[in-house]
C-alpha atoms as a PDB file:
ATOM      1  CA  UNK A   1       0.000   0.000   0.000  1.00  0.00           C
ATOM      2  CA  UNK A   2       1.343   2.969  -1.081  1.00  0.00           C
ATOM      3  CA  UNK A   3       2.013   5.953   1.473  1.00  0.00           C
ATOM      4  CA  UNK A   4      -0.194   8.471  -0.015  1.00  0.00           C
ATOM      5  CA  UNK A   5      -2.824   5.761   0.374  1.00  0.00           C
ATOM      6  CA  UNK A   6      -1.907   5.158   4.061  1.00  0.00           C
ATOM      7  CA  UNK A   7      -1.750   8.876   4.897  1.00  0.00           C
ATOM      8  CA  UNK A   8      -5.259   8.895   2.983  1.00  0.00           C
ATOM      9  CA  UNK A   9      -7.024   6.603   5.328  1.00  0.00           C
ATOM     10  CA  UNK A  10      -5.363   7.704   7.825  1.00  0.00           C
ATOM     11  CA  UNK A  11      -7.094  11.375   7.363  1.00  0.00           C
ATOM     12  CA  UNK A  12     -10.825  10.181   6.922  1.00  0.00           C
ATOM     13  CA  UNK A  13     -10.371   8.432   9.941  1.00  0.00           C
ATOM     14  CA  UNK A  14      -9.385  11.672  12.285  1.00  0.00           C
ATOM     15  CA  UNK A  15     -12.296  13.751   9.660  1.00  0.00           C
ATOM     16  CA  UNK A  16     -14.841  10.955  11.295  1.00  0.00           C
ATOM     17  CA  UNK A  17     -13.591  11.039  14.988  1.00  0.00           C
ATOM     18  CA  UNK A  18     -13.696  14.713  14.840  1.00  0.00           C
ATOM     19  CA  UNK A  19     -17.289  14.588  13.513  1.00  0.00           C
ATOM     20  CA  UNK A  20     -18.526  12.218  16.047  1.00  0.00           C
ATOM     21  CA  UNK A  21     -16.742  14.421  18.867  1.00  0.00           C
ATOM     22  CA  UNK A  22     -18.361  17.862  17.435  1.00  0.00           C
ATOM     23  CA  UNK A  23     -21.952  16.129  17.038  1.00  0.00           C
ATOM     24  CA  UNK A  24     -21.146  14.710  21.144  1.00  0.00           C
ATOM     25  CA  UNK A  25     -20.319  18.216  22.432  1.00  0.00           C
ATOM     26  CA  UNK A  26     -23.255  19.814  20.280  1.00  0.00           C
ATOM     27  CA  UNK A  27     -26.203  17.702  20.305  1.00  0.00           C
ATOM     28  CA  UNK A  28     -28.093  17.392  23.420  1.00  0.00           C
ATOM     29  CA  UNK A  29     -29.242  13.664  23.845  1.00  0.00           C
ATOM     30  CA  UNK A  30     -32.950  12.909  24.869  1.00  0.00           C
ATOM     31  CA  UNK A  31     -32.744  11.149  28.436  1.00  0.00           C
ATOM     32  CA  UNK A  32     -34.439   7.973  28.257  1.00  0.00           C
ATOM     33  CA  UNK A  33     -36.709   8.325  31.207  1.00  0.00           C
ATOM     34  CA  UNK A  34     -37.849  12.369  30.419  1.00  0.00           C
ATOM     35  CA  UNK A  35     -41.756  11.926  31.230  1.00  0.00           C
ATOM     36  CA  UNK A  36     -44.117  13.574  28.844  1.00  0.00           C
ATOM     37  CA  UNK A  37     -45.550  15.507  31.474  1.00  0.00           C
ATOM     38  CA  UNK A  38     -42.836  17.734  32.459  1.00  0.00           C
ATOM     39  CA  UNK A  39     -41.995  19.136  28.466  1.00  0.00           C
ATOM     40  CA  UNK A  40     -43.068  22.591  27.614  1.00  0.00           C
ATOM     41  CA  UNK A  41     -46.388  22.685  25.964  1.00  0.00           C
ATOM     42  CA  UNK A  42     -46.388  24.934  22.375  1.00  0.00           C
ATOM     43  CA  UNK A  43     -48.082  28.094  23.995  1.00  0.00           C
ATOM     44  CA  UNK A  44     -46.118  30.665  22.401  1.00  0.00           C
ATOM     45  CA  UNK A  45     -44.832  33.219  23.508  1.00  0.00           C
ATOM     46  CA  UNK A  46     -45.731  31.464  26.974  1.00  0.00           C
ATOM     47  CA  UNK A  47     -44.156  28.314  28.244  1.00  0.00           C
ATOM     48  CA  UNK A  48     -46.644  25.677  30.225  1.00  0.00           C
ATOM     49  CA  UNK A  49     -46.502  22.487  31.839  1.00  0.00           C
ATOM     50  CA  UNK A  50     -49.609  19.852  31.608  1.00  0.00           C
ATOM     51  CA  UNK A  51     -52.363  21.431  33.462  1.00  0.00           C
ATOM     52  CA  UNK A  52     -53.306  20.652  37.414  1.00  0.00           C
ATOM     53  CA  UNK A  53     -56.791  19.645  38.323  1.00  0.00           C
ATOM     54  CA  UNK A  54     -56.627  20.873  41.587  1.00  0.00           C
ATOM     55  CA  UNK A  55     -55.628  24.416  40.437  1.00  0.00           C
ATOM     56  CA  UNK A  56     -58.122  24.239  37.531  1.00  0.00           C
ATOM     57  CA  UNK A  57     -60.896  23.958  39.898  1.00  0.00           C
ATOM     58  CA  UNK A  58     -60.108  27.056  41.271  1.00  0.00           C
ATOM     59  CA  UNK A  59     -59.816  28.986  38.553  1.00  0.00           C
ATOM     60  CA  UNK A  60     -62.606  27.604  36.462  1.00  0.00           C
ATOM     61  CA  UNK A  61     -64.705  29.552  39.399  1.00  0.00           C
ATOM     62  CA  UNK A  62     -65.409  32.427  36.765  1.00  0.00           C
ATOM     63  CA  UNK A  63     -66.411  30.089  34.587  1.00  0.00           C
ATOM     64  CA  UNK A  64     -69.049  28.879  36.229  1.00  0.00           C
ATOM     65  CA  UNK A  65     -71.757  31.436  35.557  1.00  0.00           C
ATOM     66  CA  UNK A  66     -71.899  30.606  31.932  1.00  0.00           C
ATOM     67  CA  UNK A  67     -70.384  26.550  31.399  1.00  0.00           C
ATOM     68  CA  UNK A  68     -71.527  25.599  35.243  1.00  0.00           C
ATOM     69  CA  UNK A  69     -69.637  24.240  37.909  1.00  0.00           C
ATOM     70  CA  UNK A  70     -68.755  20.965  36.158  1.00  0.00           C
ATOM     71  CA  UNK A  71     -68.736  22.632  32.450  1.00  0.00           C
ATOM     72  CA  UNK A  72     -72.365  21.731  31.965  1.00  0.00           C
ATOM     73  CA  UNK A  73     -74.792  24.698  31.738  1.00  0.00           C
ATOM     74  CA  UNK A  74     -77.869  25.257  32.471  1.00  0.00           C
ATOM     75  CA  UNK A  75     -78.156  28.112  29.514  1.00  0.00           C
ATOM     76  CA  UNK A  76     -77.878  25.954  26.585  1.00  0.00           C
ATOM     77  CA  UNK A  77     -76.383  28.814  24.224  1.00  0.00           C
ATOM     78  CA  UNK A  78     -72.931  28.308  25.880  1.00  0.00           C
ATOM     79  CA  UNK A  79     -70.897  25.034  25.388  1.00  0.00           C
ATOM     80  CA  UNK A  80     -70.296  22.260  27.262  1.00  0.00           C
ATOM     81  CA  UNK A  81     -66.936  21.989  28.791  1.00  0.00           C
ATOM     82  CA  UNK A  82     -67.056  18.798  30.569  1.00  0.00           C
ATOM     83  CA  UNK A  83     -65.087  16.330  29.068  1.00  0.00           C
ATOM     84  CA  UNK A  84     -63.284  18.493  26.579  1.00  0.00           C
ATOM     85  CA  UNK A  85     -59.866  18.255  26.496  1.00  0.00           C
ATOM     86  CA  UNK A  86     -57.095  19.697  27.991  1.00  0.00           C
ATOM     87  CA  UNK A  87     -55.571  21.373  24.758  1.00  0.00           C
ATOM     88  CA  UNK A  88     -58.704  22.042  23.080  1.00  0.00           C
ATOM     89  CA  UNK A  89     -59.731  24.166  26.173  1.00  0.00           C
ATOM     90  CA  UNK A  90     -56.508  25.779  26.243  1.00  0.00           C
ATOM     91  CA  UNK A  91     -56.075  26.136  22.225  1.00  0.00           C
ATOM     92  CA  UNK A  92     -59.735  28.084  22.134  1.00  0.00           C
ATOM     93  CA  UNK A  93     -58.698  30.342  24.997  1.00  0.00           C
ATOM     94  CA  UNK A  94     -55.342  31.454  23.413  1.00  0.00           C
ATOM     95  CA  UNK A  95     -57.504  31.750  20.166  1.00  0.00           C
ATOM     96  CA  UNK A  96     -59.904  34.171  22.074  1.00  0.00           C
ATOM     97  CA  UNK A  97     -56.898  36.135  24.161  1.00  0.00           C
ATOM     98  CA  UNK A  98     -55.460  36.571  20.755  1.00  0.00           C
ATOM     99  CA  UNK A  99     -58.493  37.823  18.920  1.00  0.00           C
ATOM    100  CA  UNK A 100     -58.308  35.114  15.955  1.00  0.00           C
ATOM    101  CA  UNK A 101     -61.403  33.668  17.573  1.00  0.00           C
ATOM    102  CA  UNK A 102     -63.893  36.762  17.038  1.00  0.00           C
ATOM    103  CA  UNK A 103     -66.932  35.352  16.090  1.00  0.00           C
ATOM    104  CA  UNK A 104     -70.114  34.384  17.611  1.00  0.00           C
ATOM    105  CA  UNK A 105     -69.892  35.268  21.585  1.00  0.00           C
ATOM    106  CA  UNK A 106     -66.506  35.816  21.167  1.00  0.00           C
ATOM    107  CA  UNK A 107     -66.525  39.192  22.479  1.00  0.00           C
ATOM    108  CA  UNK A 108     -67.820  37.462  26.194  1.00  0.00           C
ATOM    109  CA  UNK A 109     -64.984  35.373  26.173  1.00  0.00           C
ATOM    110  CA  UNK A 110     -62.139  37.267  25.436  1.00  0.00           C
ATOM    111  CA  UNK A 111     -62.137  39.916  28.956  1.00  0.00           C
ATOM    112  CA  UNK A 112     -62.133  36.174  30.765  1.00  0.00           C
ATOM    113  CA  UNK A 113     -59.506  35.034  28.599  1.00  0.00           C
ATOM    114  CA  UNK A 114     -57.437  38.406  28.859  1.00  0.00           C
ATOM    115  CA  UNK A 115     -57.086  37.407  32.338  1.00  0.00           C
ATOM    116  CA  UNK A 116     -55.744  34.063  31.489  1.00  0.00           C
ATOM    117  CA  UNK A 117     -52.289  33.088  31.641  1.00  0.00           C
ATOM    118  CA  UNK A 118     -50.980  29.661  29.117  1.00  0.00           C
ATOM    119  CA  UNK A 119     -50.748  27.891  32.435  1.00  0.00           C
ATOM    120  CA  UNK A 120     -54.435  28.827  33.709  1.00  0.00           C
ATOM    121  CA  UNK A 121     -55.478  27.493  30.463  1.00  0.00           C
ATOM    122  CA  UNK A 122     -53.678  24.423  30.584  1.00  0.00           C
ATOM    123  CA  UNK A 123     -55.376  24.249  34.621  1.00  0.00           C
ATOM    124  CA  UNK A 124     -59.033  24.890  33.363  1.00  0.00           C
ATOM    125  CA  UNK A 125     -58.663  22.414  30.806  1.00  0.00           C
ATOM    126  CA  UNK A 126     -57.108  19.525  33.053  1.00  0.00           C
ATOM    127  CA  UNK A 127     -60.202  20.199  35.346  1.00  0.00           C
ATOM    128  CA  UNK A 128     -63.033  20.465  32.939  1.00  0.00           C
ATOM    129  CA  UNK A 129     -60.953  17.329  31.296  1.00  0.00           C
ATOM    130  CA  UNK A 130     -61.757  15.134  34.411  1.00  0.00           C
ATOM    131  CA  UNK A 131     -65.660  16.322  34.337  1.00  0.00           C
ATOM    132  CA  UNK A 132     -68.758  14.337  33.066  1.00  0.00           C
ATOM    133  CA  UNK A 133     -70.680  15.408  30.371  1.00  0.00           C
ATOM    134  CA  UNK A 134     -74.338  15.240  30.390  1.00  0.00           C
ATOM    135  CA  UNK A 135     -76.015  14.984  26.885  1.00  0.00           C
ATOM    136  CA  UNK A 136     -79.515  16.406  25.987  1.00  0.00           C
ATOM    137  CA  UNK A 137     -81.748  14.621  23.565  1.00  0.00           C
ATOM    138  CA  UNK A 138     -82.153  14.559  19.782  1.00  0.00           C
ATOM    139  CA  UNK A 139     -84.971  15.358  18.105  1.00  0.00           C
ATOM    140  CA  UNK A 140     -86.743  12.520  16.496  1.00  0.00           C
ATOM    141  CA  UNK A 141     -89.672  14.494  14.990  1.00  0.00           C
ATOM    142  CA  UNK A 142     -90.262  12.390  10.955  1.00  0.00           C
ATOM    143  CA  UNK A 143     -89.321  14.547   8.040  1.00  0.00           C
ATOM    144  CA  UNK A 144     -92.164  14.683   5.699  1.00  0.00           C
ATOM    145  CA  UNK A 145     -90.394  16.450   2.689  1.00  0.00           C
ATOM    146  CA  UNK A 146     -87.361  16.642   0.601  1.00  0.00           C
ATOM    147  CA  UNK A 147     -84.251  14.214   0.441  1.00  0.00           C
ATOM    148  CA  UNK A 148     -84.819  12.822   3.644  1.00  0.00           C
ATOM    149  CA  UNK A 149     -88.290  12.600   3.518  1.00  0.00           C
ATOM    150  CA  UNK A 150     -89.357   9.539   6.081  1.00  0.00           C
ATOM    151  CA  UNK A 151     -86.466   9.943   8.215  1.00  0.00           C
ATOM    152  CA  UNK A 152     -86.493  11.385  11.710  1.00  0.00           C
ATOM    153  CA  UNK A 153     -84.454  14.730  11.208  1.00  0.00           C
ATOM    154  CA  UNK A 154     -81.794  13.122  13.968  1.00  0.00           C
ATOM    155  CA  UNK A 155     -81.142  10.274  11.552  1.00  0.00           C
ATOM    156  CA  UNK A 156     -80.196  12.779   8.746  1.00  0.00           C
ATOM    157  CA  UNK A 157     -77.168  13.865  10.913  1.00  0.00           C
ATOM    158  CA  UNK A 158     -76.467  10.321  12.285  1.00  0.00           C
ATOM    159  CA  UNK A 159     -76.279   9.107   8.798  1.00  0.00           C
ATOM    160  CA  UNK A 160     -73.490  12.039   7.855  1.00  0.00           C
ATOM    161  CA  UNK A 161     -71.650  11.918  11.583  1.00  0.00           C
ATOM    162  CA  UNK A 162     -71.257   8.057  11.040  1.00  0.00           C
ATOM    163  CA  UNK A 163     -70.798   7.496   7.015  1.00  0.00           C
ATOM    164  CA  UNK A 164     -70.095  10.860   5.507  1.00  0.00           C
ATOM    165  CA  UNK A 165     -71.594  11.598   1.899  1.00  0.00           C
ATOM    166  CA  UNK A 166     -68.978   9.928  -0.396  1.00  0.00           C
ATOM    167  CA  UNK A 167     -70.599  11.433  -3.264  1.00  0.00           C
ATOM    168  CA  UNK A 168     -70.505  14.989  -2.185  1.00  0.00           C
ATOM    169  CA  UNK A 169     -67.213  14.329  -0.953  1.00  0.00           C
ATOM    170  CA  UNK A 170     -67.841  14.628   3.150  1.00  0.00           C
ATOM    171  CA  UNK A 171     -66.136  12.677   5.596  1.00  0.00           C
ATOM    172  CA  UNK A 172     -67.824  10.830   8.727  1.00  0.00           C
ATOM    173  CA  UNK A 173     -67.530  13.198  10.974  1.00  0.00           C
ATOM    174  CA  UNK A 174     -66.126  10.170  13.497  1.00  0.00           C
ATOM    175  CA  UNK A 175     -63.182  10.271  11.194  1.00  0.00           C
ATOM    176  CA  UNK A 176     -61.938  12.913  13.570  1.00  0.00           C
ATOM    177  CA  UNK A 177     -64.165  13.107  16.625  1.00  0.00           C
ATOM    178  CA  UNK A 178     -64.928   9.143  16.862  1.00  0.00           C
ATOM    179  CA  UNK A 179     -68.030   7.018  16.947  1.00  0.00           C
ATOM    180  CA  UNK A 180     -69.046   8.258  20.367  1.00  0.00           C
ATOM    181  CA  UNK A 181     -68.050  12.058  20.073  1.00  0.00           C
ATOM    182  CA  UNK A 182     -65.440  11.932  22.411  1.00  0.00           C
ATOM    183  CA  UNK A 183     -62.979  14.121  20.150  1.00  0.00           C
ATOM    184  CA  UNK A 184     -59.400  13.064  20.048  1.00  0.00           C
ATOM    185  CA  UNK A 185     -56.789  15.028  22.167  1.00  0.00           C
ATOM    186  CA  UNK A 186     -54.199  14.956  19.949  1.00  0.00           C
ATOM    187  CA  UNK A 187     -55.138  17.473  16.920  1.00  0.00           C
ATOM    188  CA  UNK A 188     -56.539  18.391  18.908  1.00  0.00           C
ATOM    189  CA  UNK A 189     -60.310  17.794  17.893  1.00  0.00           C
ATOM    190  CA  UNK A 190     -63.175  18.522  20.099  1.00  0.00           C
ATOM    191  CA  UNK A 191     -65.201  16.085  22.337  1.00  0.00           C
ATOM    192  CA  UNK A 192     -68.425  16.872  20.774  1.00  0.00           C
ATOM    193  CA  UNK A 193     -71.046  14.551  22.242  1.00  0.00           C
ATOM    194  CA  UNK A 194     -73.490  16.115  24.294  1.00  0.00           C
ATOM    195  CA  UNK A 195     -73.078  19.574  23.012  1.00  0.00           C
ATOM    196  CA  UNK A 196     -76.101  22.135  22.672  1.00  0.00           C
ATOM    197  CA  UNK A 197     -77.562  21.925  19.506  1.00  0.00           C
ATOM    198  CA  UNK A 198     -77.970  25.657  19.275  1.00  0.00           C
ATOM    199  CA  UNK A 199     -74.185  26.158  20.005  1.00  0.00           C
ATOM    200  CA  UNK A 200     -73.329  23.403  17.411  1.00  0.00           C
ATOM    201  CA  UNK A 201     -75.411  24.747  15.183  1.00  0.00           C
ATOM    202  CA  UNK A 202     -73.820  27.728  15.245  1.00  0.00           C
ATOM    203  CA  UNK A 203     -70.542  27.418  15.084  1.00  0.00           C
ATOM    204  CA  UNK A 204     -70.715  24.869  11.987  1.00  0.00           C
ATOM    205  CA  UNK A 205     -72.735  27.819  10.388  1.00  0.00           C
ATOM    206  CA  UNK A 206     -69.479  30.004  11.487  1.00  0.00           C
ATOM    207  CA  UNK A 207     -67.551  27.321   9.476  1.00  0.00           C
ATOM    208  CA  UNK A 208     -69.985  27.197   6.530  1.00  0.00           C
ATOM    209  CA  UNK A 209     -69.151  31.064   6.048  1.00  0.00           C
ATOM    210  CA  UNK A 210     -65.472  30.440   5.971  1.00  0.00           C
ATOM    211  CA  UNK A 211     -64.150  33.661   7.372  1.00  0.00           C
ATOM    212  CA  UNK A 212     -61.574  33.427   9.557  1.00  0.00           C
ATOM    213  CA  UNK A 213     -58.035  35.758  10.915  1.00  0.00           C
ATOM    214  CA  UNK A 214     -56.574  32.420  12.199  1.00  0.00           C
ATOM    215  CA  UNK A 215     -52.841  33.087  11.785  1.00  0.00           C
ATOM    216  CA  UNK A 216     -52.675  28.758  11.442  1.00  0.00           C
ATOM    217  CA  UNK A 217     -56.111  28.263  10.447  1.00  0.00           C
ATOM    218  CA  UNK A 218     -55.000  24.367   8.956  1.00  0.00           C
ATOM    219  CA  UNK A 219     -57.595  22.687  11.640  1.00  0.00           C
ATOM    220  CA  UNK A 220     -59.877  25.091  10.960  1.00  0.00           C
ATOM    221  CA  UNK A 221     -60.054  25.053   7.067  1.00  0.00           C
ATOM    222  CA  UNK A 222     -60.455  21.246   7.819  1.00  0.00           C
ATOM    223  CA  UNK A 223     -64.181  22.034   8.900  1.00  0.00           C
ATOM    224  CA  UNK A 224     -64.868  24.778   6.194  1.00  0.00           C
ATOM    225  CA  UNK A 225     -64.494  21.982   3.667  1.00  0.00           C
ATOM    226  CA  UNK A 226     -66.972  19.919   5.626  1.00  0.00           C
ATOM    227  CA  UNK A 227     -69.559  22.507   6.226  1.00  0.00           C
ATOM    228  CA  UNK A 228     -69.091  24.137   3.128  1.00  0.00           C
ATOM    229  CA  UNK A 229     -71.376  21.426   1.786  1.00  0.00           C
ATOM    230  CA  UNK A 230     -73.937  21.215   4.246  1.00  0.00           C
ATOM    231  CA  UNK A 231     -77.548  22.631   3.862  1.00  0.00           C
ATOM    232  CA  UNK A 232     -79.184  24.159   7.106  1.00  0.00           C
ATOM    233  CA  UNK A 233     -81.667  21.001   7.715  1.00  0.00           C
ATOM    234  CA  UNK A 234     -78.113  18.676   7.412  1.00  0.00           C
ATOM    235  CA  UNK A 235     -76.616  21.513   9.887  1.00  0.00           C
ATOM    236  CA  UNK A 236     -80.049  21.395  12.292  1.00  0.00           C
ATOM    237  CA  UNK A 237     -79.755  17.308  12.062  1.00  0.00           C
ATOM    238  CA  UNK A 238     -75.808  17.042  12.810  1.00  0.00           C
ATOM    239  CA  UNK A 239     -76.360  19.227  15.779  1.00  0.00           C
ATOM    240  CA  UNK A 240     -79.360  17.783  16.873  1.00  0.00           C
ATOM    241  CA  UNK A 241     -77.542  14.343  16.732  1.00  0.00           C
ATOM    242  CA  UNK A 242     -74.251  15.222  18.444  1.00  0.00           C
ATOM    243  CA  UNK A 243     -76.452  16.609  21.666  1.00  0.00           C
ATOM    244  CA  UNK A 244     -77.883  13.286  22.321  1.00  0.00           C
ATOM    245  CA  UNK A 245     -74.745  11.461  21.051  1.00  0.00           C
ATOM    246  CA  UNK A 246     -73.198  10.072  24.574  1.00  0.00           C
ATOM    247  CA  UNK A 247     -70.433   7.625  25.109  1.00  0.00           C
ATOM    248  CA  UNK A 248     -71.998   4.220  26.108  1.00  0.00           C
ATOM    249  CA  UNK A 249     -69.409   3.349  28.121  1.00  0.00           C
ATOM    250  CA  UNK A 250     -71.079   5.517  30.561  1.00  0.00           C
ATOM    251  CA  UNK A 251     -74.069   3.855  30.434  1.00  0.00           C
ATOM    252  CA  UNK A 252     -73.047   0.091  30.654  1.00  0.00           C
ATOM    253  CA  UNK A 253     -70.646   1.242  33.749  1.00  0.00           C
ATOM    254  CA  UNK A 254     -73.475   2.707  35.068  1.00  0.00           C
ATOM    255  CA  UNK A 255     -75.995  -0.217  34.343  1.00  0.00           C
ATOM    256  CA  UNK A 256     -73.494  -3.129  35.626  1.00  0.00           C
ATOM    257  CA  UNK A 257     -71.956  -1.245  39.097  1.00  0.00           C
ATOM    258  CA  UNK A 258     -72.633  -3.830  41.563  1.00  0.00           C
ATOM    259  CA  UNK A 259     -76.370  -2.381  43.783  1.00  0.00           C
ATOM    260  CA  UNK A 260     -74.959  -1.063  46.995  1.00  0.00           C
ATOM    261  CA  UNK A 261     -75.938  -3.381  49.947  1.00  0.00           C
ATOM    262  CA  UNK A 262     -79.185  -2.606  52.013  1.00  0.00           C
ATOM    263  CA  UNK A 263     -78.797  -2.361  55.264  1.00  0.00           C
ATOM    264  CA  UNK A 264     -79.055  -4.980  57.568  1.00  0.00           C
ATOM    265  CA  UNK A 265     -82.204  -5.405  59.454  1.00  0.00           C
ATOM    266  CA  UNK A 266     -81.889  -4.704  63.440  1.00  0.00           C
ATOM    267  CA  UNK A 267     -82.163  -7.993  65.430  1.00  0.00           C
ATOM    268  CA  UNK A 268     -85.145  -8.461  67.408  1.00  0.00           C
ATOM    269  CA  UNK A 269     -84.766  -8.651  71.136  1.00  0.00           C
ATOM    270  CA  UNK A 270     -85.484 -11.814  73.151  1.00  0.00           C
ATOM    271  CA  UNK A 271     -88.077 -11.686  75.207  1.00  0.00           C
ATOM    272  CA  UNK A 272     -87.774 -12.533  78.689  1.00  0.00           C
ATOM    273  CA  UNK A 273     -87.973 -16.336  79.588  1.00  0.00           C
ATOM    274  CA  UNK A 274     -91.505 -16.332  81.581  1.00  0.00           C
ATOM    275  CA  UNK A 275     -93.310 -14.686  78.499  1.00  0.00           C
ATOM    276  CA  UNK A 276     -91.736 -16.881  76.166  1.00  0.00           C
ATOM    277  CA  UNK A 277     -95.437 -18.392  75.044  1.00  0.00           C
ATOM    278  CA  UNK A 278     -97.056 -15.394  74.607  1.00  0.00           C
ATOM    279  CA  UNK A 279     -93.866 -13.548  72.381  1.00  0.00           C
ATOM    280  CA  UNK A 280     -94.835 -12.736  68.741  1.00  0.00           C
ATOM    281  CA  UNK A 281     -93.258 -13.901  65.958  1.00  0.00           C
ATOM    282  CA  UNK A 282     -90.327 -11.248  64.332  1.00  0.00           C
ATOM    283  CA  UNK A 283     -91.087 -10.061  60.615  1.00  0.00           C
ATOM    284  CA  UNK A 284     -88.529 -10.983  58.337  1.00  0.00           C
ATOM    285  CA  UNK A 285     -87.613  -7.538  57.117  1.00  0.00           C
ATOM    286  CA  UNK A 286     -85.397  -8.844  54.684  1.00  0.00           C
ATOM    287  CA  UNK A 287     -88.043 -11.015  53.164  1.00  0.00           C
ATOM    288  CA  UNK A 288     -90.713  -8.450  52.779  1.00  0.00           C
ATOM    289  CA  UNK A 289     -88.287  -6.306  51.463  1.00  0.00           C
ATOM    290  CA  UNK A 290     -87.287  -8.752  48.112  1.00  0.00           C
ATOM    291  CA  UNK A 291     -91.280  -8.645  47.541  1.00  0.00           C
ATOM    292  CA  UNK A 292     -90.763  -5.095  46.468  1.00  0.00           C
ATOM    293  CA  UNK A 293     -92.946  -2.203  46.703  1.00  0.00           C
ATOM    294  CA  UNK A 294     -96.945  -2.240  47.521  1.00  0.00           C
ATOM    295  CA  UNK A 295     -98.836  -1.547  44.285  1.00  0.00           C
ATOM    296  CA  UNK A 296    -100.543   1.493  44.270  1.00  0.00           C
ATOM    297  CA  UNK A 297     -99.080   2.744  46.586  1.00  0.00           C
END
């Protein structure tokens, strides 16, 4: 081997160490064991953690008058909170600090969101996160004209949340939100079972218009293109569908938790031993009890 060869080899050998030292001394390594919850959340210009529960309980306080205690109102204009998750909540509330959101009843929300640090919003959204939501009930009233003539006007939007229109080119709305309307965190796309039809209604007519300052309006323009093809009765009939739409898990947890024990009868005393033969017999309580109720009573 000749010597320029040797001296060759001999210099893409240091060129590699060297690389492998800079890359060592620039590149910060990912430990193995960093847990998820501790990274910096993308709140820009603000840095937050993953939201407490505890402190979010406090601070939803304010909240309260129009989303309830537990993020289910009593004034169905306003959405439902409970359930929603964490970065949804806390997306929407930088949206409405930032005056991208400006639509609807966006001018209520934004003096509470003003107010709102990223880390509140991360806290208000870990709490409402960890609420139940209720669900109204859909209208079932039979359409008597039209496309859907024959259907009950809930069916019209059960039929688009679960299959879409293929030949219109709209998606199941599951696609994104899942069969039972419990969103998906991740997007992050809204939990939207249970919702007020009037609110739902709304907004996907806020959608249909297509108007927007978003300054990253990709998940938004997601839902133009979906409501963009819907005509009010499919709007009225999505809406009404999504606020009875309720995860059944719920239900069968609900329907199988073990009855709680009834409480055991008090013992009767024993009578003294020179009145034994004239004591009464004790009612089972127990048994009279599995007979159930009196009728009519």
């Amino acid at each position: 081997m000749s010597q320029a060869r040797v001296l060759g080899l001999i210099g893409v050998a240091a060129l590699a160490a060297a690389a492998v030292a800079y890359a060592q001394t620039t590149v910060t390594p990912i430990p193995d064991n960093e847990p998820v919850q501790s990274a910096p959340l993308s709140t820009a210009p603000e840095q937050a953690t993953w939201g407490d529960v505890d402190a979010g309980a406090t601070k939803a306080g304010t909240c309260a008058a129009c989303h309830g205690l537990d993020g289910n109102p009593t004034d169905l204009q306003y959405p439902r909170l409970a359930g929603q998750s964490e970065r949804y909540i806390a997306q929407q509330i930088a949206l409405f600090k930032s005056g991208e959101r400006n639509t609807g009843m966006a001018a209520m929300m934004k003096p509470f969101a003003d107010m709102l640090s990223a880390q509140d919003a991360r806290d208000i959204g870990a709490y409402y996160a960890t609420q139940n939501a209720d669900a109204g009930v859909a209208d079932d009233t039979v359409v008597t004209e039209g496309p859907y003539a024959g259907l009950k006007f809930y069916q019209i939007g059960q039929k688009l949340f679960r299959s879409g229109d293929a030949e219109r080119g709209i998606p199941a709305c599951m696609a994104c939100h899942g069969p039972d309307g419990a969103g998906n965190p991740g997007p992050p796309y809204p939990y939207v079972a249970g919702q007020p039809s009037q609110y739902s209604q709304r907004r996907l007519e806020e959608y249909r218009a297509g108007e927007t300052v978003y300054t990253d309006p990709r998940l938004y323009n997601i839902m133009v293109t979906v409501a963009s093809k819907l005509t009010d009765e499919e709007i009225g009939a999505l809406s009404s569908y999504m606020e009875g739409l309720h995860p059944r898990a719920n239900d069968y947890a609900a329907a199988s938790a073990p009855p709680a024990p009834a409480p055991a009868a008090p013992a009767a005393p024993t009578p003294p031993a020179e009145s034994v033969e004239d004591a009464q017999p004790a009612i089972d309580m127990d048994a009279d009890a599995e007979a159930g109720p009196v009728s009519g009573s």
